[in-house]
N, C-alpha and C. Protein backbone atom coordinates (compact mmCIF):
# COMPACT_ATOMS: atom_id res chain seq x y z
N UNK A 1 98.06 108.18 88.97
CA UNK A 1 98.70 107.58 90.15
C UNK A 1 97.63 106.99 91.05
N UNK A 2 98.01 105.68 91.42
CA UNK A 2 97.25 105.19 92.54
C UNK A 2 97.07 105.01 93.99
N UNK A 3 96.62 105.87 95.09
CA UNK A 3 96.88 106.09 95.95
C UNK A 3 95.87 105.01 96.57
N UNK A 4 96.86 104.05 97.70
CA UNK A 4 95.55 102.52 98.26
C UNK A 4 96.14 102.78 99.54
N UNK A 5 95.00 102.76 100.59
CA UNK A 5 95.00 102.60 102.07
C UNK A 5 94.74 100.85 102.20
N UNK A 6 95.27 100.12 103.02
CA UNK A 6 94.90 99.28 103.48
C UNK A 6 94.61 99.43 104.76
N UNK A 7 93.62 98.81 105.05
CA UNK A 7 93.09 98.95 106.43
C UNK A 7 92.72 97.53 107.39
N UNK A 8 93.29 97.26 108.79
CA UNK A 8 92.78 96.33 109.37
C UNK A 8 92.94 96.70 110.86
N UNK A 9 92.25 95.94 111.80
CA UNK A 9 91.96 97.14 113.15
C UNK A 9 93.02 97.06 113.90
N UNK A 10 94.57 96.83 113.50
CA UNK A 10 95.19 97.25 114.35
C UNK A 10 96.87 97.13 113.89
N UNK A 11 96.48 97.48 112.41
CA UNK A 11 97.42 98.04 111.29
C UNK A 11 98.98 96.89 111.93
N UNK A 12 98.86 95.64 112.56
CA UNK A 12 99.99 94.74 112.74
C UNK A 12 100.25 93.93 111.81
N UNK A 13 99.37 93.63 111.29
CA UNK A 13 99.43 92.25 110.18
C UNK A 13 99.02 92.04 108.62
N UNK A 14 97.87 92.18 108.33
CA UNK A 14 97.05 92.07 107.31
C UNK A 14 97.56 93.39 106.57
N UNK A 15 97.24 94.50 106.81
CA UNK A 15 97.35 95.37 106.25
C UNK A 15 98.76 96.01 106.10
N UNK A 16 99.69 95.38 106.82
CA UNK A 16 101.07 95.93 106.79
C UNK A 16 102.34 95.08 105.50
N UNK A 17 101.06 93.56 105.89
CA UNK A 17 101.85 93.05 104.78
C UNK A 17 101.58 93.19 102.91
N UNK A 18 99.92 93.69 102.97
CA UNK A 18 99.47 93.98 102.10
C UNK A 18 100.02 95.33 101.24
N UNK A 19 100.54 96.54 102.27
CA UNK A 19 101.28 97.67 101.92
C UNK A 19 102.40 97.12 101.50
N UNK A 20 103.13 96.15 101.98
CA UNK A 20 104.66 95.98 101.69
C UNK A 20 104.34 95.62 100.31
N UNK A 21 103.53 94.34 100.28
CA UNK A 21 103.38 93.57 99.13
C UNK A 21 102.96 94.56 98.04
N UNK A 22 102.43 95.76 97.73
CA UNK A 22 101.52 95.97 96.94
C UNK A 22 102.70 97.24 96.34
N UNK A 23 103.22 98.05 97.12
CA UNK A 23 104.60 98.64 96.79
C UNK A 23 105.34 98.05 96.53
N UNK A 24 106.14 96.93 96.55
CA UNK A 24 106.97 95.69 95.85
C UNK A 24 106.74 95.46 94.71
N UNK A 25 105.72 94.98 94.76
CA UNK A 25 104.77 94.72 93.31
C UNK A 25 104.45 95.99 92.40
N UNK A 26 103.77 96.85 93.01
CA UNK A 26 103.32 97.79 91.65
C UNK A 26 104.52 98.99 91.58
N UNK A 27 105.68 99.12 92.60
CA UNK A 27 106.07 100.01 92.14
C UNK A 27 106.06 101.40 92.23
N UNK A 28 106.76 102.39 90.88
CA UNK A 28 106.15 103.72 91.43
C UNK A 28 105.01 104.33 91.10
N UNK A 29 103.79 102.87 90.57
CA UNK A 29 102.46 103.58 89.92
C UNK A 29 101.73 103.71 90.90
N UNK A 30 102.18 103.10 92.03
CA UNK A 30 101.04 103.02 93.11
C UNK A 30 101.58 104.21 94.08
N UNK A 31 101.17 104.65 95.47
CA UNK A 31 101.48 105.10 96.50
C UNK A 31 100.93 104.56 97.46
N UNK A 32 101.30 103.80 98.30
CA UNK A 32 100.59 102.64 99.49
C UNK A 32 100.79 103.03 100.71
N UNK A 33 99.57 102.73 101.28
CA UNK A 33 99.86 103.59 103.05
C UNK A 33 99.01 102.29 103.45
N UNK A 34 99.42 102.28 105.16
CA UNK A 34 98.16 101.07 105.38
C UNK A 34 98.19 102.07 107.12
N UNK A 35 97.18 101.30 107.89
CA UNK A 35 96.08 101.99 108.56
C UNK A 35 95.55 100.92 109.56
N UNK A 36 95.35 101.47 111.04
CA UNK A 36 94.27 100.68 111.86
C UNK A 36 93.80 101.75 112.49
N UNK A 37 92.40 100.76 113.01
CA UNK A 37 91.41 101.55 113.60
C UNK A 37 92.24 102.00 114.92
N UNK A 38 92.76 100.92 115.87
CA UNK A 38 93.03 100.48 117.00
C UNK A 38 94.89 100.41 116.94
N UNK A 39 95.62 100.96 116.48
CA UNK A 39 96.92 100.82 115.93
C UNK A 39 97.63 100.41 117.48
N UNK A 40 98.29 98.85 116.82
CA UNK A 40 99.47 98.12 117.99
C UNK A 40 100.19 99.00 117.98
N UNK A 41 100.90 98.27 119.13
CA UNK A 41 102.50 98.90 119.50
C UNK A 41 103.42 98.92 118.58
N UNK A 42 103.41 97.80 117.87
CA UNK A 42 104.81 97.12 116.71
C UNK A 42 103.47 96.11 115.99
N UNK A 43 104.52 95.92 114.91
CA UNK A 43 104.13 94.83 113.98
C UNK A 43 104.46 93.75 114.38
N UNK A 44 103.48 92.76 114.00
CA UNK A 44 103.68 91.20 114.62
C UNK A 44 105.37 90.66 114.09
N UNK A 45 105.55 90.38 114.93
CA UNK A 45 107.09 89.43 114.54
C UNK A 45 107.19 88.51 113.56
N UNK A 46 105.70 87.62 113.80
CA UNK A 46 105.38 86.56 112.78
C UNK A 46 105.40 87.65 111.76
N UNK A 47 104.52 88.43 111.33
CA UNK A 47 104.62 89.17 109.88
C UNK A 47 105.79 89.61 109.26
N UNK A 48 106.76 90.00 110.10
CA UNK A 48 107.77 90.92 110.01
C UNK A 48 108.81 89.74 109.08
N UNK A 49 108.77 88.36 110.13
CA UNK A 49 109.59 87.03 109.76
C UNK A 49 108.82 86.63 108.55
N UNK A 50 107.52 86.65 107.86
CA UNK A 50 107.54 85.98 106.88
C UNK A 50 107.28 86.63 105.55
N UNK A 51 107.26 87.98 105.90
CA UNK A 51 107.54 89.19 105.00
C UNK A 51 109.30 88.89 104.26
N UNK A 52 109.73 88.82 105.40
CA UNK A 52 111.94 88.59 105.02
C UNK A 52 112.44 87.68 104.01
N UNK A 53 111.24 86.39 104.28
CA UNK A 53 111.21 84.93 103.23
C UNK A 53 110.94 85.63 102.16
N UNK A 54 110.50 86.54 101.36
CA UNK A 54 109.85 87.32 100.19
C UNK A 54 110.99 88.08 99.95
N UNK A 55 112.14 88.61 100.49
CA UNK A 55 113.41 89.58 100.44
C UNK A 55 112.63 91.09 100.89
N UNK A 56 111.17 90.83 101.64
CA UNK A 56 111.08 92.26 102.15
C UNK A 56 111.02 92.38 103.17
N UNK A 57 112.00 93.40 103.82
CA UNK A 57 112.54 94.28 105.22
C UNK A 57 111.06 94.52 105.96
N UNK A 58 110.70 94.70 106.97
CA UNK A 58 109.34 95.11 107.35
C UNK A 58 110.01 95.72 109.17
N UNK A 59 110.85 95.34 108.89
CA UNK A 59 111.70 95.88 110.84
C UNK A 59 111.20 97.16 110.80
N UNK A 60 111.03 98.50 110.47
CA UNK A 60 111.07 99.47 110.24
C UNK A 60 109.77 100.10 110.42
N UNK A 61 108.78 99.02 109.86
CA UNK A 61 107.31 99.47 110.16
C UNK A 61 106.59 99.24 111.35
N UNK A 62 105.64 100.67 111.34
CA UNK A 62 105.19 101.16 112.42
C UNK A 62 103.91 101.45 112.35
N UNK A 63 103.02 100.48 113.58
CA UNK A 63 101.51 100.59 113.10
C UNK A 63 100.73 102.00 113.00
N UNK A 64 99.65 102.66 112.07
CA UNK A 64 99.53 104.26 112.27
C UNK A 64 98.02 103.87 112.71
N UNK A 65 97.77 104.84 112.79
CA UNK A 65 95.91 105.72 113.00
C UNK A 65 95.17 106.00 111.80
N UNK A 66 94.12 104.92 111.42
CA UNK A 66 93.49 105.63 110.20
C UNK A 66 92.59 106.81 110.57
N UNK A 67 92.48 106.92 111.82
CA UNK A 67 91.50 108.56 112.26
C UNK A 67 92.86 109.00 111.72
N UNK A 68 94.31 109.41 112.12
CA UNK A 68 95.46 110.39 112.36
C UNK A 68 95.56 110.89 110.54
N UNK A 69 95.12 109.88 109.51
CA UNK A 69 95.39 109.91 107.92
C UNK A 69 94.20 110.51 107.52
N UNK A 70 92.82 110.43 108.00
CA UNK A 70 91.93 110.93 107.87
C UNK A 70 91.87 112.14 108.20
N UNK A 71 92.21 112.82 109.11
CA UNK A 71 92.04 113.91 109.97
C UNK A 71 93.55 114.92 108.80
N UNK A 72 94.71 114.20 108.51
CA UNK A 72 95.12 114.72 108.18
C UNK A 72 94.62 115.35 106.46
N UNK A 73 93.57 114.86 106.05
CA UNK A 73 92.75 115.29 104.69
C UNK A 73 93.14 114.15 103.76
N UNK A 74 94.23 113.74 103.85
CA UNK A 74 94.84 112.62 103.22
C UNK A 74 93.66 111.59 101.85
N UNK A 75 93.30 111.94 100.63
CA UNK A 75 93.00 111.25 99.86
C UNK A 75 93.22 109.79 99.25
N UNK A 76 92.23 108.62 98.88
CA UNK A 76 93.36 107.67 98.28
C UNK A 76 92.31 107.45 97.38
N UNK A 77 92.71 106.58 96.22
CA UNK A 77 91.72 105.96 94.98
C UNK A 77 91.37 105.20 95.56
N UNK A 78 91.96 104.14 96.22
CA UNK A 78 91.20 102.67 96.78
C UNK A 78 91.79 102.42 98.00
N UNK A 79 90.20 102.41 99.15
CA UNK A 79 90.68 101.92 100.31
C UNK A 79 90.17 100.35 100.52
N UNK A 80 91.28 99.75 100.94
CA UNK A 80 90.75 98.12 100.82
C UNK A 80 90.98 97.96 102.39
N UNK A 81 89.97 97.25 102.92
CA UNK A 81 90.21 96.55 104.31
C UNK A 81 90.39 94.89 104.14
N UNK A 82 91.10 94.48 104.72
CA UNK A 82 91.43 93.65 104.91
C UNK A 82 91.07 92.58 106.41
N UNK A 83 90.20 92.68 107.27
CA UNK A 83 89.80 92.03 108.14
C UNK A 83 88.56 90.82 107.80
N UNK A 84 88.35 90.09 108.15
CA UNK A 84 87.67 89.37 108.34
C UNK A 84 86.16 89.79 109.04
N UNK A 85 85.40 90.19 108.15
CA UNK A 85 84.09 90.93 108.48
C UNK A 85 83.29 89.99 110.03
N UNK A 86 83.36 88.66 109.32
CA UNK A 86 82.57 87.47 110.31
C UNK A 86 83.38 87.33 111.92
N UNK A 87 84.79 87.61 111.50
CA UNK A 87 85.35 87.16 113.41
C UNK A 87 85.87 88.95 113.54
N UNK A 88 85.64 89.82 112.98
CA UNK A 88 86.45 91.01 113.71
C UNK A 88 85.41 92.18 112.99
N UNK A 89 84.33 92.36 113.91
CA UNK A 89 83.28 92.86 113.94
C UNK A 89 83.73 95.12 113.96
N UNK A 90 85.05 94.92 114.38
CA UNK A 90 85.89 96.68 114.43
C UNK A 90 86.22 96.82 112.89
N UNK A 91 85.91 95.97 112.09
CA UNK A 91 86.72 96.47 110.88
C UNK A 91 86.39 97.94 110.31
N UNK A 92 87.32 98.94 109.86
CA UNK A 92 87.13 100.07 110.12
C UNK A 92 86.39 100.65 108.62
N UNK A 93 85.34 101.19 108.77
CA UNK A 93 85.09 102.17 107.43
C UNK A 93 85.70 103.27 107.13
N UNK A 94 86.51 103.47 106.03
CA UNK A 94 87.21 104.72 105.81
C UNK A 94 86.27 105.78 105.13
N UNK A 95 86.15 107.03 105.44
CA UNK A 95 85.30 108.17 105.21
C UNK A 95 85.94 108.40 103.85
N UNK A 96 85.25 109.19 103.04
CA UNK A 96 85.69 109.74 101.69
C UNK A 96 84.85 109.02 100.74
N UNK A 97 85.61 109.59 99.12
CA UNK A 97 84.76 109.32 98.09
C UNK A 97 86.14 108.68 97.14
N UNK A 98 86.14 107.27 97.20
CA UNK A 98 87.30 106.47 96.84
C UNK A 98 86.36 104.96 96.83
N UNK A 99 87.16 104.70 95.92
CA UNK A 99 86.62 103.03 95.71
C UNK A 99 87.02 101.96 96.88
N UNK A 100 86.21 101.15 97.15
CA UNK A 100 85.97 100.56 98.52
C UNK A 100 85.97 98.88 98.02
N UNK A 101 86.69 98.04 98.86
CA UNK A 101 87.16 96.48 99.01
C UNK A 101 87.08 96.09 100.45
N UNK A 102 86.70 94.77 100.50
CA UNK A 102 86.89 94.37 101.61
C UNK A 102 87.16 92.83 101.06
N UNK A 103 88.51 92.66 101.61
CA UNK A 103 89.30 91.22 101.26
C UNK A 103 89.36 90.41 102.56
N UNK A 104 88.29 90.05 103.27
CA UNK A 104 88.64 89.35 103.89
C UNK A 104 89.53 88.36 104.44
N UNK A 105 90.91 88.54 105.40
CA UNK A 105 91.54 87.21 105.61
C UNK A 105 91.53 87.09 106.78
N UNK A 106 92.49 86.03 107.98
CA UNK A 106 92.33 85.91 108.90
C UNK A 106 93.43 87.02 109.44
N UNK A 107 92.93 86.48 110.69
CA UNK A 107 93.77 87.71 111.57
C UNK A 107 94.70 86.68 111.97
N UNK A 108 96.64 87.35 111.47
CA UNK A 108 97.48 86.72 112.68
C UNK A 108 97.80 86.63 113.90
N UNK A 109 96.58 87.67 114.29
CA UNK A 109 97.26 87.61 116.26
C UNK A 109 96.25 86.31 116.48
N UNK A 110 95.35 85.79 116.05
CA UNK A 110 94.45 84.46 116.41
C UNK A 110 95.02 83.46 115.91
N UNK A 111 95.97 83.46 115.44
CA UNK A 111 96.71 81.72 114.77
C UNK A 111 97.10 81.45 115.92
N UNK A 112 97.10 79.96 116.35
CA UNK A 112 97.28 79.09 117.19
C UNK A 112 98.40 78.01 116.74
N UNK A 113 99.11 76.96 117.79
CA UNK A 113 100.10 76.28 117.51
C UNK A 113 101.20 76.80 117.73
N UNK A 114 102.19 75.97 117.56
CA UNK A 114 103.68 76.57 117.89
C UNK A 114 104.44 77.74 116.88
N UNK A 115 105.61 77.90 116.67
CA UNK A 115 106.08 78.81 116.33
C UNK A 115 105.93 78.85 115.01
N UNK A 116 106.39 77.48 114.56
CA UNK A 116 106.21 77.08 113.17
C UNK A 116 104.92 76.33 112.66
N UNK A 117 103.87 76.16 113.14
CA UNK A 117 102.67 76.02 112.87
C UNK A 117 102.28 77.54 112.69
N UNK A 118 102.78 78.44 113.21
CA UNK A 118 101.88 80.18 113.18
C UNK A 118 102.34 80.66 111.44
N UNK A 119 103.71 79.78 111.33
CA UNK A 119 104.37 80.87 110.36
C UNK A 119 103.69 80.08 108.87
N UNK A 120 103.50 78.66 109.46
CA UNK A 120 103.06 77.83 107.80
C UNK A 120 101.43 78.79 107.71
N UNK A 121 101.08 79.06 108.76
CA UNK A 121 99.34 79.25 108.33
C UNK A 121 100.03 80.97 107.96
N UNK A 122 100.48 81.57 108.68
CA UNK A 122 100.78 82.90 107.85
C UNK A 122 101.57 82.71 107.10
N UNK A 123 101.90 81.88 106.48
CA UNK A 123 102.43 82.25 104.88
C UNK A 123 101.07 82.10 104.14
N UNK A 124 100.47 80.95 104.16
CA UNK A 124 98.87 81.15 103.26
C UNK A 124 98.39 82.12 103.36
N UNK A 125 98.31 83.27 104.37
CA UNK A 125 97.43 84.01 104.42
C UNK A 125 98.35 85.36 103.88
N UNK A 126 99.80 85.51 104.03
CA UNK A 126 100.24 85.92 103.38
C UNK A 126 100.09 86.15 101.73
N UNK A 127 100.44 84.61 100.93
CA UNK A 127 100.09 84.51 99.57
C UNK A 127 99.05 84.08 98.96
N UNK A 128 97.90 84.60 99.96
CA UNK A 128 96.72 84.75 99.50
C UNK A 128 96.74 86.25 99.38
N UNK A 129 97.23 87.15 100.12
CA UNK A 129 96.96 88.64 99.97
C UNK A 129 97.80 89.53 99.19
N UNK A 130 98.70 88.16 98.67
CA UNK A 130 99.16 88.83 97.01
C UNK A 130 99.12 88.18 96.33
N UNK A 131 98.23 87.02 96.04
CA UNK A 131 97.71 87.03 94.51
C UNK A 131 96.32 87.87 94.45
N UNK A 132 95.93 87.81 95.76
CA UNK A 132 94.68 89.02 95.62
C UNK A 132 95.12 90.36 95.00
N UNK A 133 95.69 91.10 95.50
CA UNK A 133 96.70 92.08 95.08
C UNK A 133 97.27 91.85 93.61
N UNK A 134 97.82 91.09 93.20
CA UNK A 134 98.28 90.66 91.66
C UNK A 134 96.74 90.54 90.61
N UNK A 135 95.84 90.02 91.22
CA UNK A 135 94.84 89.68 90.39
C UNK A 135 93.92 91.00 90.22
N UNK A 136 93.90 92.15 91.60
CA UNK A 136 93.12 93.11 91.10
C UNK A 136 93.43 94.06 90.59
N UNK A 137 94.91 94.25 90.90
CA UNK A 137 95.56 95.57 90.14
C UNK A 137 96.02 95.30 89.07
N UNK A 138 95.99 93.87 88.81
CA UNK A 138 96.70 93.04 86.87
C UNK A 138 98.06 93.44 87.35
N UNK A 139 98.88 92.93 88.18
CA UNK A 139 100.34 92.79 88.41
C UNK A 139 101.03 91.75 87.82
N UNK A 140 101.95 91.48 87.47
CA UNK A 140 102.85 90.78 87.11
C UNK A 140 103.31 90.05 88.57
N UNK A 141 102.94 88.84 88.93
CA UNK A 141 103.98 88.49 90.08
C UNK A 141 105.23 88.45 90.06
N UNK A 142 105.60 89.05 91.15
CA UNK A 142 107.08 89.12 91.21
C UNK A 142 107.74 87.95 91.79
């Protein structure tokens, strides 16, 4: 069984859509949790709306504490972060002895433009972080 943290510093975007996506996709081989350093209030709306275009629900999710998963002893095979090393300098190191990624994408709370300029650039950055996801775990796209 594969247990994957995703991690980005404030568990709204990157990493929430990467959990949805990666449980969608792999199923019951995986077990997916995702994680911020700095955990928002709620998940971005934009994410939530272009998660729905895919037929996945995301209303429900709730940003956590990767100290609160850590602290709780909580193990995973692969922790992948997902921030952008060059503009978001908090990206969080997860403690333990687990295989380690860093997938750089952008952050959606920095997209600029109107409503529908936010959602065309987060869909790229969306289906960039599942064919990443498809290509490293050898998924079948769904």
């Amino acid at each position: 069984m594969n247990k994957v943290l995703f991690i980005c510093g404030h568990n709204s975007g990157r990493s929430q859509m990467a959990e949805a996506l990666l449980a969608e996709m792999g199923g019951s081989d995986f077990t997916v949790q995702s994680a911020g350093l700095h955990p928002a209030e709620a998940v971005n709306p934009l994410v939530v709306e272009v998660m729905q275009e895919l037929g996945i629900n995301m209303s429900g999710h709730t940003p956590k504490s990767a100290f609160d998963l850590f602290k709780s002893g909580e193990l995973f095979t692969h922790v992948i972060t997902v921030c952008d090393k060059e503009t978001d300098e908090n990206c969080p190191i997860y403690p333990g002895i687990q295989k380690r990624e860093n997938w750089p994408f952008p952050d959606p709370e920095k997209l600029t433009g109107t409503h529908g300029e936010k959602l065309v650039q987060l869909r790229k950055i969306r289906d960039a972080i599942k064919t990443r996801i498809a290509n490293y775990f050898r998924l079948t796209d769904s």
